[in-house]
Protein backbone atom coordinates (compact mmCIF):
# COMPACT_ATOMS: atom_id res chain seq x y z
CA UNK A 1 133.41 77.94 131.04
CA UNK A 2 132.10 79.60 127.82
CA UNK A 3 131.27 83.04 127.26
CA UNK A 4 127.78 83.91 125.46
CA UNK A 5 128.16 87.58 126.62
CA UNK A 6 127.90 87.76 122.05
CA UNK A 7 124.85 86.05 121.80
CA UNK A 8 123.21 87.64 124.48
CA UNK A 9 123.74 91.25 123.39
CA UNK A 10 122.20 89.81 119.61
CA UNK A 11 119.43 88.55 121.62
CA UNK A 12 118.49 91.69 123.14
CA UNK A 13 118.63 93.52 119.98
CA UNK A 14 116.64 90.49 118.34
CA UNK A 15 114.47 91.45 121.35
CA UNK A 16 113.82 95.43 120.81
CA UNK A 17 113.41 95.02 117.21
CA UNK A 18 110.24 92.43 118.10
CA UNK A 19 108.34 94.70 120.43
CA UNK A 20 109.02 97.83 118.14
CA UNK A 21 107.43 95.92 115.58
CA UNK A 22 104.86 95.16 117.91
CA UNK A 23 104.23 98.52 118.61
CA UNK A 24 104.18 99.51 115.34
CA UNK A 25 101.33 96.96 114.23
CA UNK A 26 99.34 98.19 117.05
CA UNK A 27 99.20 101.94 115.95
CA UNK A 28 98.76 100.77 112.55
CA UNK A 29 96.02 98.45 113.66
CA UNK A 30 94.35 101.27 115.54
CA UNK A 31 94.93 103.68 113.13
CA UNK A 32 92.94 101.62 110.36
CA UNK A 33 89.45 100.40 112.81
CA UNK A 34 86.65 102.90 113.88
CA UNK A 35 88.81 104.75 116.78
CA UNK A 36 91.86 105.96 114.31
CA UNK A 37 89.10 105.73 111.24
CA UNK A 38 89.05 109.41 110.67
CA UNK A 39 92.55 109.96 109.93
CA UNK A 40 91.91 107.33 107.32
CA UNK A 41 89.36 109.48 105.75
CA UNK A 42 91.29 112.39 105.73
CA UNK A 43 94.09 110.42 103.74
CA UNK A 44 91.25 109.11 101.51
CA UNK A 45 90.52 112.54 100.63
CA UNK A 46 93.78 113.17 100.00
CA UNK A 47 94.86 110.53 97.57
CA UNK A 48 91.26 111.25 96.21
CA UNK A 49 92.65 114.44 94.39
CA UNK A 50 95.32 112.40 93.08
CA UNK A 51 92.21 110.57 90.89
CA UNK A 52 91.18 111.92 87.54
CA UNK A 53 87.38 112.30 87.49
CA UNK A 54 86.54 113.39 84.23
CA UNK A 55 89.39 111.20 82.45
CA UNK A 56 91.32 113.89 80.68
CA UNK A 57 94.69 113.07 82.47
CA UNK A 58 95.17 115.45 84.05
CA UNK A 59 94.81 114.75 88.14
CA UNK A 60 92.21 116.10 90.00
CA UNK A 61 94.89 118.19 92.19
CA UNK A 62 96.13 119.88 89.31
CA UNK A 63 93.25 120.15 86.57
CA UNK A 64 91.67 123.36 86.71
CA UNK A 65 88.41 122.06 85.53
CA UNK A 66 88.30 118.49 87.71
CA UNK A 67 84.84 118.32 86.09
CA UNK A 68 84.84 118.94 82.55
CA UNK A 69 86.94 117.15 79.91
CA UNK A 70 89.55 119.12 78.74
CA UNK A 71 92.80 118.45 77.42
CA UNK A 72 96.83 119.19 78.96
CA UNK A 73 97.40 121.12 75.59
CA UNK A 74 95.46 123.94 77.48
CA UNK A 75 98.63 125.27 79.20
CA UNK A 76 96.95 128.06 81.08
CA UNK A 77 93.87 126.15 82.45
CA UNK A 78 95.53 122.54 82.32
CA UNK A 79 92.58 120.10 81.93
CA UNK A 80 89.92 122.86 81.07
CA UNK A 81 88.31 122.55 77.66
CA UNK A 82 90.18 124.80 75.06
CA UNK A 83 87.37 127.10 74.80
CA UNK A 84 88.19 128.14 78.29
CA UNK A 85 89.85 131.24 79.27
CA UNK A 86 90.14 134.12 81.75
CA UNK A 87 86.51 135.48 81.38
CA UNK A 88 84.59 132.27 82.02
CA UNK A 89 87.02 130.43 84.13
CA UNK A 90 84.83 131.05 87.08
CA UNK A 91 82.21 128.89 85.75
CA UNK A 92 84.10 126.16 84.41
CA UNK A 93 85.82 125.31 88.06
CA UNK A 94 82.94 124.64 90.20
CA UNK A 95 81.55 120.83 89.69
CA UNK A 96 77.78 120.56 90.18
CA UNK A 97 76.68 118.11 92.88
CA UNK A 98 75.66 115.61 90.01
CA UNK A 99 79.40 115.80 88.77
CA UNK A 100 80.65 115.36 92.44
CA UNK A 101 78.23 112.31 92.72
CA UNK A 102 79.42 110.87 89.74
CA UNK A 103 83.08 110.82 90.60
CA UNK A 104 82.70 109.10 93.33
């Protein structure tokens, strides 16, 4: 007689590998509708300081000024205007709500 004892260990692992996958989608799937929703947000949020809201390149996460044009030649307050420095920082780093609306 002839031995498939080879194909039928492939077959398992051909087996496995489908309901991991299977698994996989699911969580994903759940992860992306209205019960796993919120952890979508909080990624949202995340790759939202990644954006560049006042188009000076210099990435939200990094610019000291996310609101206000500035420039990355400012190498102490990167993205701050250069008429920015230690004494009126403070007031340069806060966005008003009508800045926050418009980078959304």
């Amino acid at each position: 007689m002839f031995n498939f004892k080879k194909a039928q260990t492939q077959t398992w692992w051909i087996v496995i590998a489908a309901i991991i996958a299977i698994v996989v989608m699911a969580l994903v799937l759940w992860f992306v509708t209205d019960k796993g929703g919120k952890g979508m947000e909080t990624v949202g949020d995340a790759l939202d300081s990644f954006g560049d809201c006042d188009s000076d390149d210099v990435a939200d996460f990094y610019d000291k000024c996310p609101c206000k044009y500035g420039t990355t030649d400012n190498e102490d307050y990167p993205g701050c205007p250069s008429s920015v420095t230690e004494e009126n920082i403070d007031e340069n780093k806060e966005c008003t709500d009508a800045e926050k609306e418009e980078c959304k």
